[in-house]
N, C-alpha and C. Protein backbone atom coordinates (compact mmCIF):
# COMPACT_ATOMS: atom_id res chain seq x y z
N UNK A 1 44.43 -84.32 50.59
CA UNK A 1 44.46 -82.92 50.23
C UNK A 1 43.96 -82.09 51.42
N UNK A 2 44.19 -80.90 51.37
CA UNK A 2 44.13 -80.13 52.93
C UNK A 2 42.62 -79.46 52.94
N UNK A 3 42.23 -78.93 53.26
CA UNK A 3 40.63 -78.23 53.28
C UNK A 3 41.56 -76.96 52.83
N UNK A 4 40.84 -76.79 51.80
CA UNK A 4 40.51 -75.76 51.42
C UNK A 4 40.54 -74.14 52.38
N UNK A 5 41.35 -72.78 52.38
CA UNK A 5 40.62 -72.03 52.88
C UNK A 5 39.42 -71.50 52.99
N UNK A 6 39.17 -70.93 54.26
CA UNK A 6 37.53 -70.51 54.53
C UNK A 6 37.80 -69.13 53.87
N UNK A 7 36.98 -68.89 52.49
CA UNK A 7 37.01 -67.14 52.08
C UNK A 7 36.11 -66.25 53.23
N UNK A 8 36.39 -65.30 53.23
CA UNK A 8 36.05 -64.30 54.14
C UNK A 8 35.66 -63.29 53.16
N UNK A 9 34.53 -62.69 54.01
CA UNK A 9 33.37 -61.81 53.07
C UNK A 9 33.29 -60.65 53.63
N UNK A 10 34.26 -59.97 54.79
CA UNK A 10 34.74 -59.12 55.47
C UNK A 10 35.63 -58.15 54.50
N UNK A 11 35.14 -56.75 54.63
CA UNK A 11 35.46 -55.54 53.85
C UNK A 11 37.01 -55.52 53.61
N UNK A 12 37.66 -55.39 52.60
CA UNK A 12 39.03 -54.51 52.80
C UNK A 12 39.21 -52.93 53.27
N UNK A 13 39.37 -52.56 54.34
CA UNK A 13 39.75 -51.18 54.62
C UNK A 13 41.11 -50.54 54.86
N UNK A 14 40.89 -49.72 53.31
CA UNK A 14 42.40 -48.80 53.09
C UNK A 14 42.51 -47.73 54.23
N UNK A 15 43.03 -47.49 54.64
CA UNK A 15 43.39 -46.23 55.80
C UNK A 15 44.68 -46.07 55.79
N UNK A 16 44.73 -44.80 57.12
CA UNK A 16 46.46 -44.15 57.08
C UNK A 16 46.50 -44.95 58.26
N UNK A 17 47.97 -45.77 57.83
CA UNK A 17 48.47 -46.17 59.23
C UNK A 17 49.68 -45.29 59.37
N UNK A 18 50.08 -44.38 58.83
CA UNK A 18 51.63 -44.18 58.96
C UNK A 18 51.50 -42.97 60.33
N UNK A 19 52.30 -43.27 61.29
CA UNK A 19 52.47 -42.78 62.75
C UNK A 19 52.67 -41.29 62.59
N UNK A 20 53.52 -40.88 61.52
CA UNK A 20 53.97 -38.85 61.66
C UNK A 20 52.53 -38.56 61.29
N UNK A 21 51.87 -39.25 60.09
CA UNK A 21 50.74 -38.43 59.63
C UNK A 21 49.53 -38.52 60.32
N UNK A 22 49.49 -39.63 61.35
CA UNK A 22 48.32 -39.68 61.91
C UNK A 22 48.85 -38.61 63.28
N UNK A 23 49.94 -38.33 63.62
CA UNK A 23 50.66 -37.40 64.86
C UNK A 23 50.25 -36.10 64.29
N UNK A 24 50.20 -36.21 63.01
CA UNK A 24 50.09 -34.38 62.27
C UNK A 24 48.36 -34.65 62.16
N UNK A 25 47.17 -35.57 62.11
CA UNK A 25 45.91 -35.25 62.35
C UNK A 25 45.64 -34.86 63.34
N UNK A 26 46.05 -35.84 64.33
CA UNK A 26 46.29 -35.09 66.04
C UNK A 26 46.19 -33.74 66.33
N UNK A 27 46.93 -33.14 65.94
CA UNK A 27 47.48 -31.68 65.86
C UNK A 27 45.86 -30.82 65.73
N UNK A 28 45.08 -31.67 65.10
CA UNK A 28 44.08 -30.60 64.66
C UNK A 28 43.07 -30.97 65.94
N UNK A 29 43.40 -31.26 66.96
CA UNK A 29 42.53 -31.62 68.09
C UNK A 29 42.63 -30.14 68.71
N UNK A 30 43.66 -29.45 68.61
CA UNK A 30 43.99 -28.44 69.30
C UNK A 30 43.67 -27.03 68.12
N UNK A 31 43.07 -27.05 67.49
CA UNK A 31 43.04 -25.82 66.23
C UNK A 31 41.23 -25.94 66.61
N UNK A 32 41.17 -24.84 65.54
CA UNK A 32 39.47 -23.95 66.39
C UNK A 32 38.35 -25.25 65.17
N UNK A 33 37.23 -25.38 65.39
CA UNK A 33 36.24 -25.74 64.82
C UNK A 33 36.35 -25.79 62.99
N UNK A 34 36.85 -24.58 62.54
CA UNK A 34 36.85 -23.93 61.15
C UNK A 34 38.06 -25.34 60.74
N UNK A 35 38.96 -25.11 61.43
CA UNK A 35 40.45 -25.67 60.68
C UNK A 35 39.88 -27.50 61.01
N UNK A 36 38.80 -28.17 61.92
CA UNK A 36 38.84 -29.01 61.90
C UNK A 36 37.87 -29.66 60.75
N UNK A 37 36.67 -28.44 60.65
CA UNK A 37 35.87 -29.18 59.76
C UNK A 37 36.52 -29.06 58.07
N UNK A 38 37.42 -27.99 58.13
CA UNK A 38 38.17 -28.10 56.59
C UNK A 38 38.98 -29.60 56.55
N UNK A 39 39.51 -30.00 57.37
CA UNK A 39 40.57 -30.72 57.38
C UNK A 39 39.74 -32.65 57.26
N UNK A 40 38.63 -32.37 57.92
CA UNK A 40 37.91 -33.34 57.38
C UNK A 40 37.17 -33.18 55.85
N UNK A 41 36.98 -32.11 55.25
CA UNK A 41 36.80 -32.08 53.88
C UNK A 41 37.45 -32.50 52.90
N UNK A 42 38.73 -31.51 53.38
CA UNK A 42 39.94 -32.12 52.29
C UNK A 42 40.19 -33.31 52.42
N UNK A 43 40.44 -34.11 53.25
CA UNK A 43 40.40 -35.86 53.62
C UNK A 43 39.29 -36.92 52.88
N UNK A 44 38.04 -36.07 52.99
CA UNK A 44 36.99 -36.95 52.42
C UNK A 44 37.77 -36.29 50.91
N UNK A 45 37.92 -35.25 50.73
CA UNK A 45 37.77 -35.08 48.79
C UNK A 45 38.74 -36.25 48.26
N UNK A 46 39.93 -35.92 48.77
CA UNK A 46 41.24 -36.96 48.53
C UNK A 46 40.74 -38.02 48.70
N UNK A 47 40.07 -38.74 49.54
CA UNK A 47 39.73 -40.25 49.84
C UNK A 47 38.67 -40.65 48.71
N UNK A 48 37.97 -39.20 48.17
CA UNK A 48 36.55 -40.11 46.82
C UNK A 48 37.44 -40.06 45.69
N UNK A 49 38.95 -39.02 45.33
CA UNK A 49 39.18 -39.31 44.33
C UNK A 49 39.57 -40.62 44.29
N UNK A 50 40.57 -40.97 44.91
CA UNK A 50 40.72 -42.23 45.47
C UNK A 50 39.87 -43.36 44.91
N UNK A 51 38.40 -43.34 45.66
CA UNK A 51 37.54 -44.37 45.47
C UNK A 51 37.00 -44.35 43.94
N UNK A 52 37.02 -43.21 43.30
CA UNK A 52 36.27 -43.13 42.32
C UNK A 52 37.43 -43.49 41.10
N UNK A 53 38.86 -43.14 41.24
CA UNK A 53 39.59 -44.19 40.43
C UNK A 53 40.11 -45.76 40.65
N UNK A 54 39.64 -46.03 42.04
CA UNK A 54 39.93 -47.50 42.19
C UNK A 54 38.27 -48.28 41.69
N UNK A 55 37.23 -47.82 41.47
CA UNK A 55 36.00 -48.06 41.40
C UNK A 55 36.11 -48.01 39.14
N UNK A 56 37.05 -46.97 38.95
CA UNK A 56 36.95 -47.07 37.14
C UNK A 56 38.26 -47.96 37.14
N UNK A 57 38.72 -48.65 37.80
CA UNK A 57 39.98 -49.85 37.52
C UNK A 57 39.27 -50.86 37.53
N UNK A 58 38.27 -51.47 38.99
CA UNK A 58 37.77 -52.78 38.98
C UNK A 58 36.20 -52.72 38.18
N UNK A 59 36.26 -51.13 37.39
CA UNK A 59 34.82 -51.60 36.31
C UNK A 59 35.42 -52.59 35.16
N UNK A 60 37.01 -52.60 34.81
CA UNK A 60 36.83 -53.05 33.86
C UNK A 60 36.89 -54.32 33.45
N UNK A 61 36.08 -55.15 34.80
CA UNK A 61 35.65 -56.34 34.89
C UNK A 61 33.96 -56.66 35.33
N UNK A 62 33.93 -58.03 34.72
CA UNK A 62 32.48 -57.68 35.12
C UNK A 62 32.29 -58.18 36.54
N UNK A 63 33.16 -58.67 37.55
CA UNK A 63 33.23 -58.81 38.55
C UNK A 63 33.33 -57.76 39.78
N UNK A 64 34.54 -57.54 39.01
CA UNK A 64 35.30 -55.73 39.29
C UNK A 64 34.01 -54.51 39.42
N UNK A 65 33.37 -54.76 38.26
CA UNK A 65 32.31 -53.70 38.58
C UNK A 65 31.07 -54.27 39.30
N UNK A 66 30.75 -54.92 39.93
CA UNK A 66 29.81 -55.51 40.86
C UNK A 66 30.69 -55.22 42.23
N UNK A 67 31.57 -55.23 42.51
CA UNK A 67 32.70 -54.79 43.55
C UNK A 67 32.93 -53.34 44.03
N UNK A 68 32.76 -52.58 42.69
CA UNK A 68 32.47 -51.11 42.30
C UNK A 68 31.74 -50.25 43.26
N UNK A 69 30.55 -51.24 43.14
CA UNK A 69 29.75 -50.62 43.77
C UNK A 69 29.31 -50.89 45.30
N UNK A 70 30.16 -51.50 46.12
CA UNK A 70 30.37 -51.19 47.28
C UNK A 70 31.37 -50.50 47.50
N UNK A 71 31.97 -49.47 47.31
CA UNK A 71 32.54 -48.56 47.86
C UNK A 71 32.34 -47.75 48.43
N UNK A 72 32.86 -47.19 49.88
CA UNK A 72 32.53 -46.32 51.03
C UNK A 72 33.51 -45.74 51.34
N UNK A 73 33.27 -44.46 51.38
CA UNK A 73 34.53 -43.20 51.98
C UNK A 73 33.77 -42.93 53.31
N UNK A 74 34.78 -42.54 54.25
CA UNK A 74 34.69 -41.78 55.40
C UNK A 74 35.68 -41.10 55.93
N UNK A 75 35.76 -40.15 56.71
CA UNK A 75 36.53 -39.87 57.18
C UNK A 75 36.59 -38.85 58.52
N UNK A 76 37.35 -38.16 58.93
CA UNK A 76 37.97 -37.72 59.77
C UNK A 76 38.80 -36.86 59.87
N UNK A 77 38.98 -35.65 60.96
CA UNK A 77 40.35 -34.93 60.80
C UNK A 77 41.01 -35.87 61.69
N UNK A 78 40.86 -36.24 62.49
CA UNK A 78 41.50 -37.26 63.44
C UNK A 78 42.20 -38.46 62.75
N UNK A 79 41.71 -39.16 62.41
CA UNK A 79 42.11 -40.36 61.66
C UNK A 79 42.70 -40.30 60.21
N UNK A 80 41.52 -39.31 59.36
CA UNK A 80 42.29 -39.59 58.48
C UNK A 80 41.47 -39.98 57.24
N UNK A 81 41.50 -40.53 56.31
CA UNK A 81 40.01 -41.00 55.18
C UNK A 81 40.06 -42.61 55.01
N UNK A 82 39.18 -43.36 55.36
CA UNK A 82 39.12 -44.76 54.86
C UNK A 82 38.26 -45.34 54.06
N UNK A 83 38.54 -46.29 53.37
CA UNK A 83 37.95 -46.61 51.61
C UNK A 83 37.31 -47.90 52.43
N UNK A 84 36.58 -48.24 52.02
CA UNK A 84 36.25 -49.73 52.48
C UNK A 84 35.33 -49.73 51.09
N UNK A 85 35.70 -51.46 50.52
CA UNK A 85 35.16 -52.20 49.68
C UNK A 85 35.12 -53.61 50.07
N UNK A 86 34.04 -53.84 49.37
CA UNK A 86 33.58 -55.46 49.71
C UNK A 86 32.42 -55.43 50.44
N UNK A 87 32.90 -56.11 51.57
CA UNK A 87 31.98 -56.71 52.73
C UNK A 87 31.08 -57.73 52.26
N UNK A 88 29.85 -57.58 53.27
CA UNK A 88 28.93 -58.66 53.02
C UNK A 88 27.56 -57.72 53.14
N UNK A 89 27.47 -57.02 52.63
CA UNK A 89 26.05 -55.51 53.32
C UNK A 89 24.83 -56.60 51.75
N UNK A 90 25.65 -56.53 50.42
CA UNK A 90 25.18 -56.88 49.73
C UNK A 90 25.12 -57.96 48.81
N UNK A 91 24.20 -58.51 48.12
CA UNK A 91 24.50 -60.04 47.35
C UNK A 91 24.55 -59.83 46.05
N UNK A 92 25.31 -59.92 45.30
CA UNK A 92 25.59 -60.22 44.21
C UNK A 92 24.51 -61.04 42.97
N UNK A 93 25.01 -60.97 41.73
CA UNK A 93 23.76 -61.57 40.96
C UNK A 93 24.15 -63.12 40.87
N UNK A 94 25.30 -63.62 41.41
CA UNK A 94 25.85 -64.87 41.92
C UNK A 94 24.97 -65.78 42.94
N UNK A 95 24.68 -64.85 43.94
CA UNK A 95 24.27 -65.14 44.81
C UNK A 95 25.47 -64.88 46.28
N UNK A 96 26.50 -64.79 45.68
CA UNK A 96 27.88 -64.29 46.77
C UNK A 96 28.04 -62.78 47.02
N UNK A 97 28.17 -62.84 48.03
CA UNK A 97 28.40 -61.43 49.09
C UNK A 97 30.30 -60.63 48.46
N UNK A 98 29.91 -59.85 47.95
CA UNK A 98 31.37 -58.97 47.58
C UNK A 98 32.55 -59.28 47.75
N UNK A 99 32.47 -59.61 49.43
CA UNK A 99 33.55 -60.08 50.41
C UNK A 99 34.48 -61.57 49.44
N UNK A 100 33.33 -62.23 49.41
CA UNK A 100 33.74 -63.90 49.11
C UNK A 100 35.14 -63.85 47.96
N UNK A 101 34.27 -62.36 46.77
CA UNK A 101 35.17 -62.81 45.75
C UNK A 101 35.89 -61.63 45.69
N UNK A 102 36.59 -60.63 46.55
CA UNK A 102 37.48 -59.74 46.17
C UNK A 102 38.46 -59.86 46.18
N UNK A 103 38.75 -60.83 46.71
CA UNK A 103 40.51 -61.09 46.66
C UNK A 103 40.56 -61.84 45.62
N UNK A 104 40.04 -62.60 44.77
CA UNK A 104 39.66 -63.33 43.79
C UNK A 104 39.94 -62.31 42.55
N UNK A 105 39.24 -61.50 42.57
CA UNK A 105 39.04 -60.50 41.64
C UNK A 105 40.58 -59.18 41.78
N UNK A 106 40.94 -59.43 42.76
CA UNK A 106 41.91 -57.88 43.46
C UNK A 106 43.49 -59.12 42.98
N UNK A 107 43.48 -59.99 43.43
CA UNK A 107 44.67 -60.48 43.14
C UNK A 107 45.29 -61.96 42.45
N UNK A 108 43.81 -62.44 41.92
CA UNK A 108 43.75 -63.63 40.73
C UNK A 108 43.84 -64.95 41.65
N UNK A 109 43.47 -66.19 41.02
CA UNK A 109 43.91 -67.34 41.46
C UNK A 109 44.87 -68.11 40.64
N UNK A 110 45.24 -69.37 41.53
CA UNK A 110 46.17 -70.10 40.75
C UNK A 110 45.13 -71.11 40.11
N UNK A 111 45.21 -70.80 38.57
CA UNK A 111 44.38 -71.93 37.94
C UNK A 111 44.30 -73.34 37.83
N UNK A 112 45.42 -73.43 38.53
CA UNK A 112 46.04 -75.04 37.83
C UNK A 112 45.95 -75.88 39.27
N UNK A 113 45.58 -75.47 40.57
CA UNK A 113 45.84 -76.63 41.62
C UNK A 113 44.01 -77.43 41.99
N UNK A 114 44.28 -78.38 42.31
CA UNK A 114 43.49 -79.06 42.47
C UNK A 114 42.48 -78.68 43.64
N UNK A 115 41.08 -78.51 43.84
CA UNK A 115 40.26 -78.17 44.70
C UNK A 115 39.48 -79.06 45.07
N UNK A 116 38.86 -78.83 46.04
CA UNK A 116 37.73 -79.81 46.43
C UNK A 116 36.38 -79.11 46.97
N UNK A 117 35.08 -79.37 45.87
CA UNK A 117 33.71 -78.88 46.78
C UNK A 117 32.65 -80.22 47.24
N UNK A 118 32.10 -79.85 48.00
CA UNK A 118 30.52 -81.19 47.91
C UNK A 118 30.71 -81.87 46.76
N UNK A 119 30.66 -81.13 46.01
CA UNK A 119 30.36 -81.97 44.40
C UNK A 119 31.45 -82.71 44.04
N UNK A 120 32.67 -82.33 44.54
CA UNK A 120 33.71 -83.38 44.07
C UNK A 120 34.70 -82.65 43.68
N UNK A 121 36.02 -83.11 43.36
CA UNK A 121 37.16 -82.16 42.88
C UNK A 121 36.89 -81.26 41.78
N UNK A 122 37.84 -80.25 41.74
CA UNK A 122 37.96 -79.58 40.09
C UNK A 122 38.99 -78.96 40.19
N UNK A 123 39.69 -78.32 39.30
CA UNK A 123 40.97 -77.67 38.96
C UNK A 123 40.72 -76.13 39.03
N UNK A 124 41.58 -75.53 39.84
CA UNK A 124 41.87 -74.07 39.89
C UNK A 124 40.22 -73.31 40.03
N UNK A 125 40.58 -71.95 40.30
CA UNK A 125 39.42 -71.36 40.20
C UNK A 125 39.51 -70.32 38.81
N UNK A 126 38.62 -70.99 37.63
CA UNK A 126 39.15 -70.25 36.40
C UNK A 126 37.86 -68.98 36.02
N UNK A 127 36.87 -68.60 37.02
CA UNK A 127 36.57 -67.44 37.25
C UNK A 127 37.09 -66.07 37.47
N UNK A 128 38.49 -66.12 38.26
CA UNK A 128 39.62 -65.40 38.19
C UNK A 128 41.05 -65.22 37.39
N UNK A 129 41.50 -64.39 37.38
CA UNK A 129 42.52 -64.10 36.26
C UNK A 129 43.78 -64.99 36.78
N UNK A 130 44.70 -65.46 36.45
CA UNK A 130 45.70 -65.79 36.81
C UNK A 130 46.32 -65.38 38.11
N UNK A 131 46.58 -65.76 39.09
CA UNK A 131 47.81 -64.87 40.09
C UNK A 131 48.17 -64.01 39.85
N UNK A 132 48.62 -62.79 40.60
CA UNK A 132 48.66 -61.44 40.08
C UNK A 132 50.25 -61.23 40.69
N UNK A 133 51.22 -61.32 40.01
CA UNK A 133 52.94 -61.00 40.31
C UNK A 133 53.24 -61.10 41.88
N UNK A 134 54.18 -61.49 41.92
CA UNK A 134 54.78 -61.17 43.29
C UNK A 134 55.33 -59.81 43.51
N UNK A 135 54.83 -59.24 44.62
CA UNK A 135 55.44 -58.03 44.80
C UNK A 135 55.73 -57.45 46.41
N UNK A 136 56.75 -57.42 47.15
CA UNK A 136 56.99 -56.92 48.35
C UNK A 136 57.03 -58.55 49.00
N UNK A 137 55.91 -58.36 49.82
CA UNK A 137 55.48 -59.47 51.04
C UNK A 137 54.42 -59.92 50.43
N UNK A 138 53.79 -59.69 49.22
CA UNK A 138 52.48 -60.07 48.88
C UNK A 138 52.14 -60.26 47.57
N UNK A 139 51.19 -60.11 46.77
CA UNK A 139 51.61 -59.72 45.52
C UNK A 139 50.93 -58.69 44.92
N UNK A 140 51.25 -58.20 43.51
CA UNK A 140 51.01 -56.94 42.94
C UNK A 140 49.64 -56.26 42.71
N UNK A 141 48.74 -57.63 42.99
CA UNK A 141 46.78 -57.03 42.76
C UNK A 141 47.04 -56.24 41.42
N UNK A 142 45.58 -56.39 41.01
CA UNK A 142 45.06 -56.14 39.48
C UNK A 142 44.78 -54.65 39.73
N UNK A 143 43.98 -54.12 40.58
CA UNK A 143 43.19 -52.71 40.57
C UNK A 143 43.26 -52.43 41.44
N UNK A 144 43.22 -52.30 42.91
CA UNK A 144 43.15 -51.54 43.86
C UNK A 144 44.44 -51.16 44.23
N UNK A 145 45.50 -52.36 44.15
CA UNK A 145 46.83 -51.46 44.90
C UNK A 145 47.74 -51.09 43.73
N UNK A 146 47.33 -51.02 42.56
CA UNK A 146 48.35 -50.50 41.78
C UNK A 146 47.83 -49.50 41.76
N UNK A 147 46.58 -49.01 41.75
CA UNK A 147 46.04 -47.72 41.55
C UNK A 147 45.95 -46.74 42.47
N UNK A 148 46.07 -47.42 44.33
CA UNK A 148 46.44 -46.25 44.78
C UNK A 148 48.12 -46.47 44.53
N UNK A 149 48.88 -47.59 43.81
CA UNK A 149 50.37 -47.07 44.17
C UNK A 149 50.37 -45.82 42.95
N UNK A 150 50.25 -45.92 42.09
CA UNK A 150 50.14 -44.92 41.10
C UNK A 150 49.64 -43.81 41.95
N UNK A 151 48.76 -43.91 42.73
CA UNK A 151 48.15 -42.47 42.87
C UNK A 151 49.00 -41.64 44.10
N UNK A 152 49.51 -42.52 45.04
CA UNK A 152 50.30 -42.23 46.21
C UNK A 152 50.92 -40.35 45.79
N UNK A 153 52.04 -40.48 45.20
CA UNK A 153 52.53 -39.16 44.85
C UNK A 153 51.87 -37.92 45.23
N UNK A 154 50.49 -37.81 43.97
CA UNK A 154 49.43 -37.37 44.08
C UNK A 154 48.57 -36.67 45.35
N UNK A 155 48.25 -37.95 45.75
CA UNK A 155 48.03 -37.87 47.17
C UNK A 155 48.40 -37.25 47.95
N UNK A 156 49.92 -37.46 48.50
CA UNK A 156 50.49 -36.80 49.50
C UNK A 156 50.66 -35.52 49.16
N UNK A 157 51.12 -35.69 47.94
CA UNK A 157 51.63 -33.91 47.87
C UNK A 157 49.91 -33.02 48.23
N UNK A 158 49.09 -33.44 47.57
CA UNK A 158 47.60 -32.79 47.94
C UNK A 158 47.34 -32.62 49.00
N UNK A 159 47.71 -33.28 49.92
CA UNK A 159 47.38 -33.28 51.65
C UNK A 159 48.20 -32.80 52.38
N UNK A 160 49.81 -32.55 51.68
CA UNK A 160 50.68 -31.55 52.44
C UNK A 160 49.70 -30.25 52.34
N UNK A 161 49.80 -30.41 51.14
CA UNK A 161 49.43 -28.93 50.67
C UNK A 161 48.07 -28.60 51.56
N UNK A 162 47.29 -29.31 51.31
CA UNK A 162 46.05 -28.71 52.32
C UNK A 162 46.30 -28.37 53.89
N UNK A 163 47.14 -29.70 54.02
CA UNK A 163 47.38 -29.45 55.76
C UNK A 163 47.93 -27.87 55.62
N UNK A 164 49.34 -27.48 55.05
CA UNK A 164 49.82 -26.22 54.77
C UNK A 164 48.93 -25.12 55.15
N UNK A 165 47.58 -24.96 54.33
CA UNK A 165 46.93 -23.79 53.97
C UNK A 165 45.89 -24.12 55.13
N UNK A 166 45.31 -25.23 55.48
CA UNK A 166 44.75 -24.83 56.86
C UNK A 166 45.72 -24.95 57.90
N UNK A 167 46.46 -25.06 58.49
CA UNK A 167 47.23 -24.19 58.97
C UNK A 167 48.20 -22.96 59.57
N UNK A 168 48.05 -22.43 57.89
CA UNK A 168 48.40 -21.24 57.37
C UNK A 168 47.03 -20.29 57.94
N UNK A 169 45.76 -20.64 57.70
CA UNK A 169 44.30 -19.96 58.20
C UNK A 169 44.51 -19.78 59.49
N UNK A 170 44.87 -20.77 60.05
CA UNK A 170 44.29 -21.00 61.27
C UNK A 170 44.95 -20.24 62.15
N UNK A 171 46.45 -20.01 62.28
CA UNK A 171 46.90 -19.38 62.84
C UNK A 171 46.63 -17.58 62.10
N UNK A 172 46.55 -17.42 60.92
CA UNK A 172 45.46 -16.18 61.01
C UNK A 172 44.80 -15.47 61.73
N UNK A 173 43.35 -17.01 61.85
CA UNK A 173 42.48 -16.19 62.96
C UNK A 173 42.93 -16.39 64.71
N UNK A 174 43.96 -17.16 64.85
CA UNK A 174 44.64 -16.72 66.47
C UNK A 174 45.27 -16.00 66.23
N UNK A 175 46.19 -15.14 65.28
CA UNK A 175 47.15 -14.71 65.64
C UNK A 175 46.51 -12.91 66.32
């Protein structure tokens, strides 16, 4: 039987990778002080709603909500807002660091294959929910990526819209 993967206790961090929208944060390198510190507001607000409905998805486990509560917003007019959950900052009432079991918890195991610890074989890891669907390149996760896919829409249209109106200010006070 093969060794086992090594779990990793290293954060998941959601961010914008998409190239126009991080080209349109850019943009605010060149706008006055006012339009940059709005533009990091609206980013953090959008990024806690964010955290604060991916944080009431994985409460409704008791794993999920020990997971909960490492959640971290930051952000940026530059970059953009990033979620980070997990890591290893804190220990669990397990004795395991966030990191170990979020993918565990975010996208299930297969119960049924054979494992191996010190102690000797055992079957599946039945702490976690079943495998969680195939979906794309990966699969569908329990709480974090259905909930920002659900929320996506939302999202963007909120952050056009803000970019819009600071924008709309900004050239105001140059014009």
């Amino acid at each position: 039987m093969a060794t086992p993967n090594k779990p990793t206790n290293r954060a998941i961090q959601i961010k914008v990778a998409d190239k126009e929208i991080l080209a349109i944060l850019r943009t605010f390198n060149k706008m006055d002080e006012i339009a940059k510190k709005d533009m990091k507001q609206v980013t953090k607000e959008i990024a806690n709603e964010a955290a604060s409905a991916i944080g009431s998805a994985l409460s409704r486990t008791k794993q999920g909500a020990a997971i909960a509560k490492t959640i971290k917003v930051s952000s940026s007019y530059a970059r953009g807002p990033r979620i980070e959950i997990g890591g290893d900052k804190q220990k669990l009432s397990s004795g395991n660091v966030p990191g170990e079991i979020l993918m565990g918890v975010e996208f299930g195991a297969y119960q049924n294959r054979e494992r191996e610890r010190k102690s000797g074989r055992y079957v599946g890891y039945k702490q976690f929910q079943p495998r969680s669907p195939r979906e794309g390149r990966g699969n569908a996760g329990y709480f974090i990526f259905p909930t920002l896919k659900a929320m996506q829409p939302y999202i963007t249209r909120r952050w056009v819209e803000q970019v819009d109106r600071i924008r709309a200010e900004w050239r105001g006070r140059v014009s």
